[in-house]
C-alpha atoms as a PDB file:
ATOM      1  CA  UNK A   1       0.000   0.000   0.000  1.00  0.00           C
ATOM      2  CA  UNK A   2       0.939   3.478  -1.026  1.00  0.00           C
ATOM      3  CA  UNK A   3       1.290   6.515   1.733  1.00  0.00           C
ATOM      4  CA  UNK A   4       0.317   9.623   0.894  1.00  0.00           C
ATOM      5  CA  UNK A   5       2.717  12.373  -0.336  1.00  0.00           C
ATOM      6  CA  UNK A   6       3.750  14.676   3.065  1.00  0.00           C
ATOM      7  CA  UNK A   7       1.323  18.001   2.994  1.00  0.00           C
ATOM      8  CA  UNK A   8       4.362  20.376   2.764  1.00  0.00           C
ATOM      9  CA  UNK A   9       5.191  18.709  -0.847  1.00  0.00           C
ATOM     10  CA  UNK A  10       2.137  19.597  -2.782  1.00  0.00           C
ATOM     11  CA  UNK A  11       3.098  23.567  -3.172  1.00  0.00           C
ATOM     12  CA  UNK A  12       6.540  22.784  -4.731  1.00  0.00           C
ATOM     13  CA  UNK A  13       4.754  20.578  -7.087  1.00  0.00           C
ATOM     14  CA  UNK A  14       2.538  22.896  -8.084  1.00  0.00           C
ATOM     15  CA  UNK A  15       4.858  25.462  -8.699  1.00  0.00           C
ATOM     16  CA  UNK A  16       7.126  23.177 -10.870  1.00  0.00           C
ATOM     17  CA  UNK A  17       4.139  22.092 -12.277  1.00  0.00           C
ATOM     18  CA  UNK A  18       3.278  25.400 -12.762  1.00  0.00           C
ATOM     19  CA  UNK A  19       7.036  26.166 -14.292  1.00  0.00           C
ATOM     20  CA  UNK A  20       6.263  23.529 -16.987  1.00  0.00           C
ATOM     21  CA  UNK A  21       3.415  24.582 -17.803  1.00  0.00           C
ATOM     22  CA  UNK A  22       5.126  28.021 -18.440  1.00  0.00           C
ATOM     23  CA  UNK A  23       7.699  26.552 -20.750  1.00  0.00           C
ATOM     24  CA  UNK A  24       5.502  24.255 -22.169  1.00  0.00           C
ATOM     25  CA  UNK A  25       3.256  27.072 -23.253  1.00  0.00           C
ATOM     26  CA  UNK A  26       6.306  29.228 -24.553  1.00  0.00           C
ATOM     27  CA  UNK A  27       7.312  26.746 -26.304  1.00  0.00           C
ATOM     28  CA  UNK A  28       3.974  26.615 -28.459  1.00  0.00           C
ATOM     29  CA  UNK A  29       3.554  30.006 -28.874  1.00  0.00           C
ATOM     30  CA  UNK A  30       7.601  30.430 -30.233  1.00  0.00           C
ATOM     31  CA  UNK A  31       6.380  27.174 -32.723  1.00  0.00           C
ATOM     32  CA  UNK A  32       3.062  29.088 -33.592  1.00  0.00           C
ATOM     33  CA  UNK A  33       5.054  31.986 -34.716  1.00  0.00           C
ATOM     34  CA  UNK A  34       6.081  30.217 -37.250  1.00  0.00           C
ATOM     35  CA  UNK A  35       3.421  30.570 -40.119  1.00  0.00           C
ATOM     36  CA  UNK A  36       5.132  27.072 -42.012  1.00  0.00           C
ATOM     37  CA  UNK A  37       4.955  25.199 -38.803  1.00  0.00           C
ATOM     38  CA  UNK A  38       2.035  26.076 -37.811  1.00  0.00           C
ATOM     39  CA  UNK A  39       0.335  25.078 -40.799  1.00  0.00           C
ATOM     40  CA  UNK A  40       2.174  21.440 -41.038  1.00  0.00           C
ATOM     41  CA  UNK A  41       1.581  20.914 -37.028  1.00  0.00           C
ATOM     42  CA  UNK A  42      -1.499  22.131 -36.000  1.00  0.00           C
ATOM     43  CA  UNK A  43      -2.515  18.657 -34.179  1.00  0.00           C
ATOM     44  CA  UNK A  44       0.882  18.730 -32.314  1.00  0.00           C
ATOM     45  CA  UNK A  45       0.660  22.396 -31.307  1.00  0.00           C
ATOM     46  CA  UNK A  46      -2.703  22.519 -29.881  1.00  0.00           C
ATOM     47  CA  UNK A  47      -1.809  18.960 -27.848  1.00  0.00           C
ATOM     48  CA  UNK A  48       1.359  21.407 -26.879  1.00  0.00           C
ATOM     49  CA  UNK A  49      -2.031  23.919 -25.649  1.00  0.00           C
ATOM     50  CA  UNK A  50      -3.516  21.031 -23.612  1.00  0.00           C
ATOM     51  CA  UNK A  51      -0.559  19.876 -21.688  1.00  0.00           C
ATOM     52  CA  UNK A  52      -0.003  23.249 -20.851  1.00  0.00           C
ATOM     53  CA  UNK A  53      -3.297  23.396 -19.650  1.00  0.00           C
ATOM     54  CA  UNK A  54      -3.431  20.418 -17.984  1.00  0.00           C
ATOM     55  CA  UNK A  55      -0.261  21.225 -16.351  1.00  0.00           C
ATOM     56  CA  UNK A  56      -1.598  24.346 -14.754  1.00  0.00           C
ATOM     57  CA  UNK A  57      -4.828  22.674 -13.827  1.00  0.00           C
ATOM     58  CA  UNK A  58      -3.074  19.795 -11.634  1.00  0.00           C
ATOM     59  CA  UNK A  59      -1.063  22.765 -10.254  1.00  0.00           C
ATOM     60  CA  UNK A  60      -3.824  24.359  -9.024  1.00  0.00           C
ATOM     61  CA  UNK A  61      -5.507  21.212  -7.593  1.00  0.00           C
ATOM     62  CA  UNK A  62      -1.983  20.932  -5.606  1.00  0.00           C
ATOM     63  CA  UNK A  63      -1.844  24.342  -4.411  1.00  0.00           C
ATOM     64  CA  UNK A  64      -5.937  24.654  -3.303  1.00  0.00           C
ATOM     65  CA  UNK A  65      -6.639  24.508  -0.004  1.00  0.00           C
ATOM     66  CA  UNK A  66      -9.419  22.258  -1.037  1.00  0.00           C
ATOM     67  CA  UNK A  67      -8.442  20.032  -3.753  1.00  0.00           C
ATOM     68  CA  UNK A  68     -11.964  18.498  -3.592  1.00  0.00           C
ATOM     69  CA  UNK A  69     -13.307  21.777  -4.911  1.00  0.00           C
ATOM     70  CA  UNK A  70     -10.480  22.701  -6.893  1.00  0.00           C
ATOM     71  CA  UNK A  71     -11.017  19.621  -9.129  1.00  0.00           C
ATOM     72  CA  UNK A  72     -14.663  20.839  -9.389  1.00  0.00           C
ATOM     73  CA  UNK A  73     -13.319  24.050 -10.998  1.00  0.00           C
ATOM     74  CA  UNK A  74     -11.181  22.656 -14.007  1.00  0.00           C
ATOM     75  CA  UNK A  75     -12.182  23.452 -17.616  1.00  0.00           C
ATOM     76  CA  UNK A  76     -10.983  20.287 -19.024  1.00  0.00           C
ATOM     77  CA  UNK A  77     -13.648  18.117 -19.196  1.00  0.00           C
ATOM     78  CA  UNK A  78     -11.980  14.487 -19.613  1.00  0.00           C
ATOM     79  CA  UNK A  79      -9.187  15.606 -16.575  1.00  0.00           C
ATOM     80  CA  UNK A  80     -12.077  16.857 -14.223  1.00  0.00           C
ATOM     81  CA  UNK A  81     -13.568  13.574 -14.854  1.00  0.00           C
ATOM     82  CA  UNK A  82     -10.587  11.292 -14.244  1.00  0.00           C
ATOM     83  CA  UNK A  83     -10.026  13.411 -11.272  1.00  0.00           C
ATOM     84  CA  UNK A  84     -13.418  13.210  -9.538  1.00  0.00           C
ATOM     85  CA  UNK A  85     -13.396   9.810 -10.088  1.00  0.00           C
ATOM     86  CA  UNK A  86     -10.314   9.485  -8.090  1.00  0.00           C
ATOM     87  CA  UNK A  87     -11.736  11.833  -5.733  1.00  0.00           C
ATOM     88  CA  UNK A  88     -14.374   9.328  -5.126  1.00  0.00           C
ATOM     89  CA  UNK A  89     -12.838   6.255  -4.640  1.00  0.00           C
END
């Protein structure tokens, strides 16, 4: 059986989750700039969009002082529901 992470962990997660996310969303919008690229990667630059997003999401899960409700808030409709679900087992 798994223990749970210690409390004091989850804000440094979230802010290097939070840090990805910030790269990972610079690094789209560098690619996007690129008219050529854009227009041969599309598919790969808006699943470069959703990590970000994702990434941001889980960091603000991490960093809520209720995670319960935090999960409630996400945009992402697949990730709210594979969270809740986890929430609820």
């Amino acid at each position: 059986m798994s223990q749970a992470l210690p409390q004091g962990i989850h804000p440094a997660i979230a802010q290097s989750l939070g840090a990805l996310a910030s790269d990972t969303e610079g690094m789209g919008l560098a690619l996007c700039s690129d008219p050529d690229i854009a227009a041969r990667h599309m598919e790969q630059l808006q699943a470069i969009d959703r990590i970000s997003q994702s990434l941001r999401e889980l960091a603000r899960v991490l960093a809520a002082s209720d995670p319960e409700a935090a999960v409630g808030e996400i945009c992402l409709g697949d990730l709210r529901a594979a969270l809740e679900e986890a929430c609820a087992s």
